[in-house]
C-alpha atoms as a PDB file:
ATOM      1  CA  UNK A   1       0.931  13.275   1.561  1.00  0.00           C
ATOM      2  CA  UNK A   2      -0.758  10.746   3.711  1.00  0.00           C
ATOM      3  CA  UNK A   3      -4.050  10.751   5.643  1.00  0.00           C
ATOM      4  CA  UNK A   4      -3.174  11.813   9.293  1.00  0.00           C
ATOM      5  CA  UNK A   5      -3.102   7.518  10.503  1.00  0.00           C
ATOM      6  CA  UNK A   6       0.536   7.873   8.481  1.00  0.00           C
ATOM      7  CA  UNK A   7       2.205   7.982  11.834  1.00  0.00           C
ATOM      8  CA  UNK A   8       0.899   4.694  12.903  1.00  0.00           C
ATOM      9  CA  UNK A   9       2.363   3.223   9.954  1.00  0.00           C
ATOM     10  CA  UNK A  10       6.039   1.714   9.389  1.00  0.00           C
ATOM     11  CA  UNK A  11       8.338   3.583   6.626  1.00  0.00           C
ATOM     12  CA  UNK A  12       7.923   0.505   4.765  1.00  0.00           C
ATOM     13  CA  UNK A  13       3.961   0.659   4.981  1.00  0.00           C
ATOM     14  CA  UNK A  14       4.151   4.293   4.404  1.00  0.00           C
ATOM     15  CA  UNK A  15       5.825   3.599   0.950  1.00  0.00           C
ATOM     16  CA  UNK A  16       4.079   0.908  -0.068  1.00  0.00           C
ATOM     17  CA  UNK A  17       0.549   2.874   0.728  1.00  0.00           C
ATOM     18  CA  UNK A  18       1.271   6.160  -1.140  1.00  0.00           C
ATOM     19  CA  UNK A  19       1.993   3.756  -4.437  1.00  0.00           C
ATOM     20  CA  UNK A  20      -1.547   2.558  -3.853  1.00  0.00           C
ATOM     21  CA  UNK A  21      -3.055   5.864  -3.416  1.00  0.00           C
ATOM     22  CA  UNK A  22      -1.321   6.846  -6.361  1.00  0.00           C
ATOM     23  CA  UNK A  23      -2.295   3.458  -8.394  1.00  0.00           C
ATOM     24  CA  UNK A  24      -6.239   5.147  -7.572  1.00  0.00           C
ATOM     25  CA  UNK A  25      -5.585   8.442  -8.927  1.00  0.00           C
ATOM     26  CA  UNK A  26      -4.347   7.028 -12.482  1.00  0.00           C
ATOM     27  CA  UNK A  27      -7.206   7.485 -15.074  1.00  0.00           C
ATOM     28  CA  UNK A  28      -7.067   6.602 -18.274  1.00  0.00           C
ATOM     29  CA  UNK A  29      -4.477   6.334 -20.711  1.00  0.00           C
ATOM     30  CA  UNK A  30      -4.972   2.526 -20.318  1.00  0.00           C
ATOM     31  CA  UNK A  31      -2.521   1.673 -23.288  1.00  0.00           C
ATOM     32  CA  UNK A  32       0.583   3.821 -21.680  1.00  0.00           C
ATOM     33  CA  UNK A  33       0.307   1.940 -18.106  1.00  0.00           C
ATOM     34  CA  UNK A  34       0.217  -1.314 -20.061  1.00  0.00           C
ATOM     35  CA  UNK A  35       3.139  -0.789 -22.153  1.00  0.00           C
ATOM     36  CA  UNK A  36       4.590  -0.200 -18.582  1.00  0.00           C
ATOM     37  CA  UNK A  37       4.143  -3.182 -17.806  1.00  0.00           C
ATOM     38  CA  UNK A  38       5.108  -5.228 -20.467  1.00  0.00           C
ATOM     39  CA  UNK A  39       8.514  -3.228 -20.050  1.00  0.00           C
ATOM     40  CA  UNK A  40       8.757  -3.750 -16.310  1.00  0.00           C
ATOM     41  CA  UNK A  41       8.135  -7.880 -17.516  1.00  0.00           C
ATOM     42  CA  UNK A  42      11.144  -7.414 -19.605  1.00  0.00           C
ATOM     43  CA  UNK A  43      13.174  -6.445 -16.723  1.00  0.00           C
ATOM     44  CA  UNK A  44      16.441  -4.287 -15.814  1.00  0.00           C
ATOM     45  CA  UNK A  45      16.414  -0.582 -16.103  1.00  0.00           C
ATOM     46  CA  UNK A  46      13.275   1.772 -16.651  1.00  0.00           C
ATOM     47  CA  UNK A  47      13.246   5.630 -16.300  1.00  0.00           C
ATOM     48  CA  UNK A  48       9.660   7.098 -16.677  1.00  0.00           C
ATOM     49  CA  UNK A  49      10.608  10.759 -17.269  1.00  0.00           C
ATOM     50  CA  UNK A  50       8.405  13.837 -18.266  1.00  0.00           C
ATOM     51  CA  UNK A  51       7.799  17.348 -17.089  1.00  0.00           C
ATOM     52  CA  UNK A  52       6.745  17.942 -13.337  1.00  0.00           C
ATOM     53  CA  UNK A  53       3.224  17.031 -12.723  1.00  0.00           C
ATOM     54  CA  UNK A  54       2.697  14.743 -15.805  1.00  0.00           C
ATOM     55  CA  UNK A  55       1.623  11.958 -13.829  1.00  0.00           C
ATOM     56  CA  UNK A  56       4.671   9.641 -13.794  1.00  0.00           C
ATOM     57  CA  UNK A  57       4.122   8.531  -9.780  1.00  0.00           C
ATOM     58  CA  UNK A  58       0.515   7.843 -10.780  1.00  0.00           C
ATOM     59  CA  UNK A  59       1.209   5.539 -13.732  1.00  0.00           C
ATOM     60  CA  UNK A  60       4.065   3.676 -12.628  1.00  0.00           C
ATOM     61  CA  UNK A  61       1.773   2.439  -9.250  1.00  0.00           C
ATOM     62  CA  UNK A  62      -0.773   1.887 -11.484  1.00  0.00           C
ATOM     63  CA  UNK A  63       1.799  -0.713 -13.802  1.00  0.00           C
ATOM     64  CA  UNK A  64       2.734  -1.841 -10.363  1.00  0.00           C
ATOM     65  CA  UNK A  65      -0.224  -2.611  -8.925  1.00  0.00           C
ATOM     66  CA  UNK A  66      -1.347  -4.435 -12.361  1.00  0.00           C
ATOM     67  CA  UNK A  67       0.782  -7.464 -12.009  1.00  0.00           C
ATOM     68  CA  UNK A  68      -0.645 -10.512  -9.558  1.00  0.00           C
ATOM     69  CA  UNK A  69      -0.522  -9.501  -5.853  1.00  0.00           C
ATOM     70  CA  UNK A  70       1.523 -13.016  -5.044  1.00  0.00           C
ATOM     71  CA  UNK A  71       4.082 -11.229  -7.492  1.00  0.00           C
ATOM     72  CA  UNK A  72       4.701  -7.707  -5.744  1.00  0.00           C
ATOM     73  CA  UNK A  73       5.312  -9.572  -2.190  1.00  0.00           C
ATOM     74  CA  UNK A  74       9.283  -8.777  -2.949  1.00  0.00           C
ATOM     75  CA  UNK A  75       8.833  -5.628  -4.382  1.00  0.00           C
ATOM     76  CA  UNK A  76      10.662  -2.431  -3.085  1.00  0.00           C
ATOM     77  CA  UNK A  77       9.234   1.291  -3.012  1.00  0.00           C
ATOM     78  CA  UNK A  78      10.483   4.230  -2.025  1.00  0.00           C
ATOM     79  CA  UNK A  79       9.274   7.568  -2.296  1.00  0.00           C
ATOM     80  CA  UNK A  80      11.768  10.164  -2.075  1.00  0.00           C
ATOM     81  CA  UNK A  81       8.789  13.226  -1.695  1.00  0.00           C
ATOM     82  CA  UNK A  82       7.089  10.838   1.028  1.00  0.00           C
ATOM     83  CA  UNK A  83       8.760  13.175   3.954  1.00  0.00           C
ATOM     84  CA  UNK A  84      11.656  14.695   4.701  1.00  0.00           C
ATOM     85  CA  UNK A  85      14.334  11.673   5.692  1.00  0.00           C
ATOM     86  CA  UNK A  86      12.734  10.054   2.504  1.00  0.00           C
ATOM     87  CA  UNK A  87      14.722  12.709   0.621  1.00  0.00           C
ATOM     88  CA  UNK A  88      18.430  11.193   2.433  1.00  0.00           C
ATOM     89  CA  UNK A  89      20.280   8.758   0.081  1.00  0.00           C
ATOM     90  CA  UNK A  90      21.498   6.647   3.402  1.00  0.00           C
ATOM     91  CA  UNK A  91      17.706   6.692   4.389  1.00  0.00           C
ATOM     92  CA  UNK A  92      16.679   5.040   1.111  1.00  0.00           C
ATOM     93  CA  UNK A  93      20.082   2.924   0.766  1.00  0.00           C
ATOM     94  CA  UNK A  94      19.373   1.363   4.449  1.00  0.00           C
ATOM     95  CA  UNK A  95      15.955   0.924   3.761  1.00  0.00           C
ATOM     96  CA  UNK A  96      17.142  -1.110   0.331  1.00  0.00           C
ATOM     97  CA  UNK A  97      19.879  -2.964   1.701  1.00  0.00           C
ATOM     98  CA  UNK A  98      17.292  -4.012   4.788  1.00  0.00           C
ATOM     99  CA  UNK A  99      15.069  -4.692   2.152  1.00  0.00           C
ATOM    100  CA  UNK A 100      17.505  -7.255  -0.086  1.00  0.00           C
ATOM    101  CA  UNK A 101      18.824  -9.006   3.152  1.00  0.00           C
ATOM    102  CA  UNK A 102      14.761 -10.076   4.290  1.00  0.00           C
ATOM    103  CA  UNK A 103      14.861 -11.579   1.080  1.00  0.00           C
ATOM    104  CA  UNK A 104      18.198 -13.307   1.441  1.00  0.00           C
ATOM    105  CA  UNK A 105      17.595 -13.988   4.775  1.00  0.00           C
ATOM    106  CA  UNK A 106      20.465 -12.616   5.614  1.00  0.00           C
ATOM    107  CA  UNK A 107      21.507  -9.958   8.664  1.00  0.00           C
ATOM    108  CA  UNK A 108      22.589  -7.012   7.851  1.00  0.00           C
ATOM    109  CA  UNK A 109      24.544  -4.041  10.281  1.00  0.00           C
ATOM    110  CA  UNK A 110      22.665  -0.589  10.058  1.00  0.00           C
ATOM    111  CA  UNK A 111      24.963   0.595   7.472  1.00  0.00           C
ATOM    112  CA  UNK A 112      23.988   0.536   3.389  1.00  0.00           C
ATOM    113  CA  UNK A 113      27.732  -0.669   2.214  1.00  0.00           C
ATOM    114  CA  UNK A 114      26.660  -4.010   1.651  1.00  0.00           C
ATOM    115  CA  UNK A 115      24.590  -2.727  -0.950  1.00  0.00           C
ATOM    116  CA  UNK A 116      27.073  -3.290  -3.630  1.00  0.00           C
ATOM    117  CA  UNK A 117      27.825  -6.620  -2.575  1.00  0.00           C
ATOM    118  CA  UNK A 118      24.462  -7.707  -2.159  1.00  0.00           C
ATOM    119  CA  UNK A 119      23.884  -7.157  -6.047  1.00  0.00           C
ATOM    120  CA  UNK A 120      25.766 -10.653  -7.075  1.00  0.00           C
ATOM    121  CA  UNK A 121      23.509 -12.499  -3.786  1.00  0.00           C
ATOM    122  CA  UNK A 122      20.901 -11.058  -5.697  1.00  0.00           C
ATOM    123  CA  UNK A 123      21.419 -12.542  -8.944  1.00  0.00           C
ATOM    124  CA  UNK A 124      21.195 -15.892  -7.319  1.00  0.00           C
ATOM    125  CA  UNK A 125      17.848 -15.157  -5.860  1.00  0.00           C
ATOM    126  CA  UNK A 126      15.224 -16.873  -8.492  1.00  0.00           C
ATOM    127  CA  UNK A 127      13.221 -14.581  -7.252  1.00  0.00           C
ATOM    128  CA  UNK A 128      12.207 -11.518  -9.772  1.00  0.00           C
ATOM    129  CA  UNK A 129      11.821  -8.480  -7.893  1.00  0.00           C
ATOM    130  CA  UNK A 130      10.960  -4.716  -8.380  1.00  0.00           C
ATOM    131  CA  UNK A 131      12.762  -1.698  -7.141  1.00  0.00           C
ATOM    132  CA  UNK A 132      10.835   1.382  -7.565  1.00  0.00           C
ATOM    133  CA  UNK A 133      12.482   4.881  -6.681  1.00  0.00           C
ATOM    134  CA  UNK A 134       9.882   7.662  -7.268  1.00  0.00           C
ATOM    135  CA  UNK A 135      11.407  11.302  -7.657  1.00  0.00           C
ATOM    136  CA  UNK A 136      15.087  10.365  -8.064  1.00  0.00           C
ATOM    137  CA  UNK A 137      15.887  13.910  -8.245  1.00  0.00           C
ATOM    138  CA  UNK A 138      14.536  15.398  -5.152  1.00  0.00           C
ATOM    139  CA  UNK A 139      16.802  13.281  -3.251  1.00  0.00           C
ATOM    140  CA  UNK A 140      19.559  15.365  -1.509  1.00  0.00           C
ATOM    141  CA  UNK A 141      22.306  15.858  -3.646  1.00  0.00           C
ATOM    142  CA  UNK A 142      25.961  13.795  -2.183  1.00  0.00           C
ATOM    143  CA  UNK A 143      29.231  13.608  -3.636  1.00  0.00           C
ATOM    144  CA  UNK A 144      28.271   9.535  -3.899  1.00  0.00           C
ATOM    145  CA  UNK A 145      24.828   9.616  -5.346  1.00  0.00           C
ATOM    146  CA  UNK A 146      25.062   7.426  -8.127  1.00  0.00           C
ATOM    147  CA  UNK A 147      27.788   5.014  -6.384  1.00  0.00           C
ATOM    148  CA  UNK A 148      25.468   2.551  -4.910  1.00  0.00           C
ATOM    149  CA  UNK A 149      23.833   1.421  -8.566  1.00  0.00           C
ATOM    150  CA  UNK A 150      25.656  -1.799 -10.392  1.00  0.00           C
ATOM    151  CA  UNK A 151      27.432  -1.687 -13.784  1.00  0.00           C
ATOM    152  CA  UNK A 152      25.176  -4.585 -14.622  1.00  0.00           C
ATOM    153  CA  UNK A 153      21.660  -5.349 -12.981  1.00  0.00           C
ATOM    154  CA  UNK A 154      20.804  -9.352 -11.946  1.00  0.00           C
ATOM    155  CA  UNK A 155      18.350 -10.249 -14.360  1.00  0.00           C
ATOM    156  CA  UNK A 156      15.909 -11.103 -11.801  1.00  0.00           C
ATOM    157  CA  UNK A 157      15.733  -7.080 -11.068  1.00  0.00           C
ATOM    158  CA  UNK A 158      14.167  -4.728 -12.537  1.00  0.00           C
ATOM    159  CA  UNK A 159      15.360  -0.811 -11.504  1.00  0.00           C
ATOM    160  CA  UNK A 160      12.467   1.734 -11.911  1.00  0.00           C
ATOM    161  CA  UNK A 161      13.427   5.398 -11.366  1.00  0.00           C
ATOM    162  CA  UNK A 162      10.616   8.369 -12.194  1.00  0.00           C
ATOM    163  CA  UNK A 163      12.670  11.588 -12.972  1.00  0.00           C
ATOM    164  CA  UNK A 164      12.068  15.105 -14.427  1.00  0.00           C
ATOM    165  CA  UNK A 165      13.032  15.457 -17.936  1.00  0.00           C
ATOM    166  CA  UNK A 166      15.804  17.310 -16.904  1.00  0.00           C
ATOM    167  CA  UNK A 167      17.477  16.286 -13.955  1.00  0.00           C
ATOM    168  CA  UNK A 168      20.703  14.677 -13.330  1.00  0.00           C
ATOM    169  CA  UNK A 169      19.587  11.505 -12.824  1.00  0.00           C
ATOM    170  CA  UNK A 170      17.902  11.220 -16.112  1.00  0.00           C
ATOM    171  CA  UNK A 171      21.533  12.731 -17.602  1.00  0.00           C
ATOM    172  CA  UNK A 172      23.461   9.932 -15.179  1.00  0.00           C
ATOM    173  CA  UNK A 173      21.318   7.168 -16.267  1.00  0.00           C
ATOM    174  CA  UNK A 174      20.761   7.194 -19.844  1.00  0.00           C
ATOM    175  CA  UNK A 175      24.984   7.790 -19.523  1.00  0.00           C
ATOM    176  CA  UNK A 176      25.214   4.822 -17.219  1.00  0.00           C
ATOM    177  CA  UNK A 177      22.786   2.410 -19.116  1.00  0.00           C
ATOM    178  CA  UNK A 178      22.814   2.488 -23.142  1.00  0.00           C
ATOM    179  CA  UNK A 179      19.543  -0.080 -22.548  1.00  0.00           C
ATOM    180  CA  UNK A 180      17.528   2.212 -20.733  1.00  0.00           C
ATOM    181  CA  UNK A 181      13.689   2.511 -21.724  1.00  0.00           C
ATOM    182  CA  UNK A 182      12.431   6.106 -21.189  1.00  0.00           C
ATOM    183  CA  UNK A 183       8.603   6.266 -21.080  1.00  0.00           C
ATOM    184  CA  UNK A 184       6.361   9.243 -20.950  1.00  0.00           C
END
């Protein structure tokens, strides 16, 4: 998916570059990305769901990459398609909980467990942040694949998942989260 310097780069650095390449392939539909991102202002819970190829990686790096770089310094990405450990929930849980405790400045074992504690730290963070998980359901299926999320997101969060109109996670979430804000 990257060009062939992708091995140079850190997963974090590989994450954060495909949401820029994709940010460059979004044209048009101008009014869509904004209404993104007046939703992703409001905070919590977003799932931008459609059919397969729609273009929901494209326009949610596009929302992302419209607010103030200062802002996105905090932000989290993670591409589940990216390569194949991208696609392991413990991948993507250690990178989060590594993620949360460089914000908290806080150490952290190599082990994502803490990610359900971390959620209350992280309410006392003033800090607004954005999590961004991109292809939800091309992550490997586990008997604990939804366990990790909170009953109630900080306010200084917001959760952004892109799904398929039809996969589980879009049946989990809007089951999960009566507030959830499906776009596309």
């Amino acid at each position: 998916i990257l060009n062939d310097t992708s091995e140079d780069l850190s997963d974090e650095e590989m994450h954060n570059s495909y949401v820029e390449q994709q940010a460059l392939l979004f044209v048009g539909r101008e009014k869509l990305a904004s209404s993104l991102v007046t939703a992703i202002k409001r905070g919590q819970i977003l799932m931008v769901t459609g059919p397969v190829g729609t273009g929901k990686s494209a326009l949610t790096a596009k929302a992302l990459t419209m607010f103030p770089e200062d802002s996105r310094i905090n932000d989290f990405h993670h591409v589940v398609k990216l390569n194949a450990s991208s696609k392991d929930l413990t991948v993507l849980l250690n990178r989060l909980c590594f993620h949360l405790s460089k914000i908290l400045n806080e150490e952290l074992e190599d082990h994502f467990e803490p990610v359900s504690t971390l959620w209350g730290q992280i309410a006392k963070c003033e800090t607004p942040f954005k999590i961004l998980i991109d292809g939800c359901d091309e992550l490997l299926k586990s008997h604990d694949l939804f366990s990790w999320l909170p009953d109630k997101i900080p306010n200084n969060i917001t959760l952004i998942f892109t799904t398929s109109s039809s996969g589980q996670w879009n049946t989990y979430l809007n089951k999960k989260y009566s507030a959830l804000i499906p776009l596309l």
